[in-house]
C-alpha atoms as a PDB file:
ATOM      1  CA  UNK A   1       0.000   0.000   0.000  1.00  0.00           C
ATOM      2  CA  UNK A   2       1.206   3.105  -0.612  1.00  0.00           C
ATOM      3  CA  UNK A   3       2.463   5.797   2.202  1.00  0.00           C
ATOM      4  CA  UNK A   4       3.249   8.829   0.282  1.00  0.00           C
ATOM      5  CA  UNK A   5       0.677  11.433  -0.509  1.00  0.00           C
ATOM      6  CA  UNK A   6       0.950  11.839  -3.790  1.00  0.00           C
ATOM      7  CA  UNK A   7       0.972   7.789  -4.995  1.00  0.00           C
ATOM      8  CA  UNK A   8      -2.193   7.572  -2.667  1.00  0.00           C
ATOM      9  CA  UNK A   9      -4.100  10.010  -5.061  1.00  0.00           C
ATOM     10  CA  UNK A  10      -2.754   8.735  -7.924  1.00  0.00           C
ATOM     11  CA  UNK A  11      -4.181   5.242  -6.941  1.00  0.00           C
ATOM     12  CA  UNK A  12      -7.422   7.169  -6.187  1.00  0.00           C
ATOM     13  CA  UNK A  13      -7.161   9.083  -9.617  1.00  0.00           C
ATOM     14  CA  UNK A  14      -6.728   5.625 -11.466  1.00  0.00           C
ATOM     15  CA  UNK A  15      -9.412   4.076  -9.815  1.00  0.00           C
ATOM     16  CA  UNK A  16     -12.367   7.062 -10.880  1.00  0.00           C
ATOM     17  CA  UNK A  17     -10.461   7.030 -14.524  1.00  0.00           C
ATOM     18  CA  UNK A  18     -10.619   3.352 -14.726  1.00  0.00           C
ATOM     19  CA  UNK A  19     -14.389   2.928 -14.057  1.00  0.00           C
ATOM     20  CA  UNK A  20     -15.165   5.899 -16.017  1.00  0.00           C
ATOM     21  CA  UNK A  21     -13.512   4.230 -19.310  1.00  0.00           C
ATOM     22  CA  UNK A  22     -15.046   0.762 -17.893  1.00  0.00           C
ATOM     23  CA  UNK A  23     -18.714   2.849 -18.691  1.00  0.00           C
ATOM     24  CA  UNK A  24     -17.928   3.740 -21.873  1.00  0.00           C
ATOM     25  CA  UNK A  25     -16.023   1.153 -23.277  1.00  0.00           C
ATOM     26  CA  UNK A  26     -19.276  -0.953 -22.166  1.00  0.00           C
ATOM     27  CA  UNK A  27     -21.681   1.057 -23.704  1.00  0.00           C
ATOM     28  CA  UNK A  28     -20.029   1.414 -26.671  1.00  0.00           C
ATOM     29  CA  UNK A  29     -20.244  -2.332 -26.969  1.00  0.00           C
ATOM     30  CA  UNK A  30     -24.014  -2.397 -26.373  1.00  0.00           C
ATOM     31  CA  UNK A  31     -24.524  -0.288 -28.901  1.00  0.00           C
ATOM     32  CA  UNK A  32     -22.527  -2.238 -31.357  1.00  0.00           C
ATOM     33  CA  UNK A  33     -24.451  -5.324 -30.262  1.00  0.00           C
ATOM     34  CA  UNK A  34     -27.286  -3.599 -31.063  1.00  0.00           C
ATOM     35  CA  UNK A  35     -25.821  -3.079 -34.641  1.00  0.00           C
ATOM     36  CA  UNK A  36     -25.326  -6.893 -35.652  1.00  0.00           C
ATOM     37  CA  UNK A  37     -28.872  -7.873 -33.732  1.00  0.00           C
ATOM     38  CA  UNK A  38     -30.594  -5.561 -36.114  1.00  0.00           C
ATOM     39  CA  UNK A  39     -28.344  -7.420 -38.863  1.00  0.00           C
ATOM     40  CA  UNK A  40     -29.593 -10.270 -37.721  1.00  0.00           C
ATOM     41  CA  UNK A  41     -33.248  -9.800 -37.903  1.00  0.00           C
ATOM     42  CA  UNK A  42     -32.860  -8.616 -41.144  1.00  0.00           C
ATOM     43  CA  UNK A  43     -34.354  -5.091 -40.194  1.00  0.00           C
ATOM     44  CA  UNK A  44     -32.573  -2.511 -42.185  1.00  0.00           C
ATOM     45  CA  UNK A  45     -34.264   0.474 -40.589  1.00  0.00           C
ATOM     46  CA  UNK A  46     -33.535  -0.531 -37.275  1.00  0.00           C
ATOM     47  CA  UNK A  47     -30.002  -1.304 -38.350  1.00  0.00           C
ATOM     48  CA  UNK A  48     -29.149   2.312 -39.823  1.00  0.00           C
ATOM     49  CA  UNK A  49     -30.566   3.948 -36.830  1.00  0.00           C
ATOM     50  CA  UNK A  50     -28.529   1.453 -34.395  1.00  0.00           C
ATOM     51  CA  UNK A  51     -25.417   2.471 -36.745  1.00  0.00           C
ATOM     52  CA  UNK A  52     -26.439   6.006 -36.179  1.00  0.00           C
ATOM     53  CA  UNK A  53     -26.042   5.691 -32.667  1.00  0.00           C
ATOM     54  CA  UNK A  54     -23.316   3.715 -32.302  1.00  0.00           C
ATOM     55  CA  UNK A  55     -21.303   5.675 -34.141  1.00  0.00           C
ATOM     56  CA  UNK A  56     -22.126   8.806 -32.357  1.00  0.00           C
ATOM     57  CA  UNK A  57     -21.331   6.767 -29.011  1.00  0.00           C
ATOM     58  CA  UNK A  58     -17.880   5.956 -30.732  1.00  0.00           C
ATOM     59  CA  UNK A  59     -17.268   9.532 -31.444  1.00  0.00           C
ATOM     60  CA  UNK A  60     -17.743  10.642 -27.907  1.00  0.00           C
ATOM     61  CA  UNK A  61     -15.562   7.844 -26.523  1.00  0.00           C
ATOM     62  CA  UNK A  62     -12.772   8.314 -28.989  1.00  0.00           C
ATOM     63  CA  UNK A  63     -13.127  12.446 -27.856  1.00  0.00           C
ATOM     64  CA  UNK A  64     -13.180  11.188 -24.214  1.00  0.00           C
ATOM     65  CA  UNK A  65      -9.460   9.735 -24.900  1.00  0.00           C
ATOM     66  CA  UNK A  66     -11.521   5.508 -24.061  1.00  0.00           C
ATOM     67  CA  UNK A  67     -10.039   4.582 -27.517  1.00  0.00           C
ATOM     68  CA  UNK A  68      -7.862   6.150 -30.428  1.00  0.00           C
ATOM     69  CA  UNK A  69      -8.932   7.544 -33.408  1.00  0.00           C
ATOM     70  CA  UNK A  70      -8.081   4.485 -35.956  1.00  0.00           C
ATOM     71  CA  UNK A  71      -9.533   2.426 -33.437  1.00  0.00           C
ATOM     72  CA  UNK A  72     -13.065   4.026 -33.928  1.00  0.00           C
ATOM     73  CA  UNK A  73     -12.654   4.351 -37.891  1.00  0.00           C
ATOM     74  CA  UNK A  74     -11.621   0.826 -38.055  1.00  0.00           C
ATOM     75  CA  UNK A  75     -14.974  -0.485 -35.791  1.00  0.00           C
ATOM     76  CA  UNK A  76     -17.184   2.067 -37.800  1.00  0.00           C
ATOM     77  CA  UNK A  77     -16.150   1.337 -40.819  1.00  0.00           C
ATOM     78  CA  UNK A  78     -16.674  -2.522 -40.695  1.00  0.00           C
ATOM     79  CA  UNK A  79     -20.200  -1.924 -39.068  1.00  0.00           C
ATOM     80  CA  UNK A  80     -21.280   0.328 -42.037  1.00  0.00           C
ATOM     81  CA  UNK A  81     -19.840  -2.619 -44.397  1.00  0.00           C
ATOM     82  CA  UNK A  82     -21.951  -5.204 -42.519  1.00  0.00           C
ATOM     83  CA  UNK A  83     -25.234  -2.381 -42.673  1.00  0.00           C
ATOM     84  CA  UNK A  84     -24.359  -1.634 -46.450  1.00  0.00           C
ATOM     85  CA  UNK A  85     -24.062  -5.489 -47.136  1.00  0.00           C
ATOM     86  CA  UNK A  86     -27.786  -5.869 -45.735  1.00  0.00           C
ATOM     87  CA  UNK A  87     -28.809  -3.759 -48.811  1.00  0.00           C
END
């Protein structure tokens, strides 16, 4: 355990961050869940508006720091591939 000050916040500060990016990360997965169970069921609409959405959760995670920019252009671009291969 740590004694000094300063390594006891940081352990503190890790924690928050860590749970914080835990959120995210997870709800960014939902939402690309969301994505391929639309695929599934074969409902197009429902698919572009779950791509909609997951995208825009991507965004916000990727401006939050969660994940890196080619990261996020990699995942959105092969969920618009799957959505555009529906068509």
């Amino acid at each position: 355990m740590a004694n000094i000050k300063s390594a006891k916040k940081r352990i503190l500060v890790t924690q928050t961050r860590t749970a914080r990016n835990k959120a995210i990360k997870s709800e960014v997965k939902t939402m690309v869940k969301k994505v391929y169970a639309a695929i599934e069921s074969k409902d197009q609409g429902a698919a572009k508006a779950a791509l909609k959405d997951a995208i825009s959760t991507m965004d916000k995670a990727t401006s939050k720091g969660v994940y890196h920019k080619n990261t996020t252009s990699r995942k959105i671009s092969r969920l618009q591939k799957a959505v555009n291969a529906m068509a």
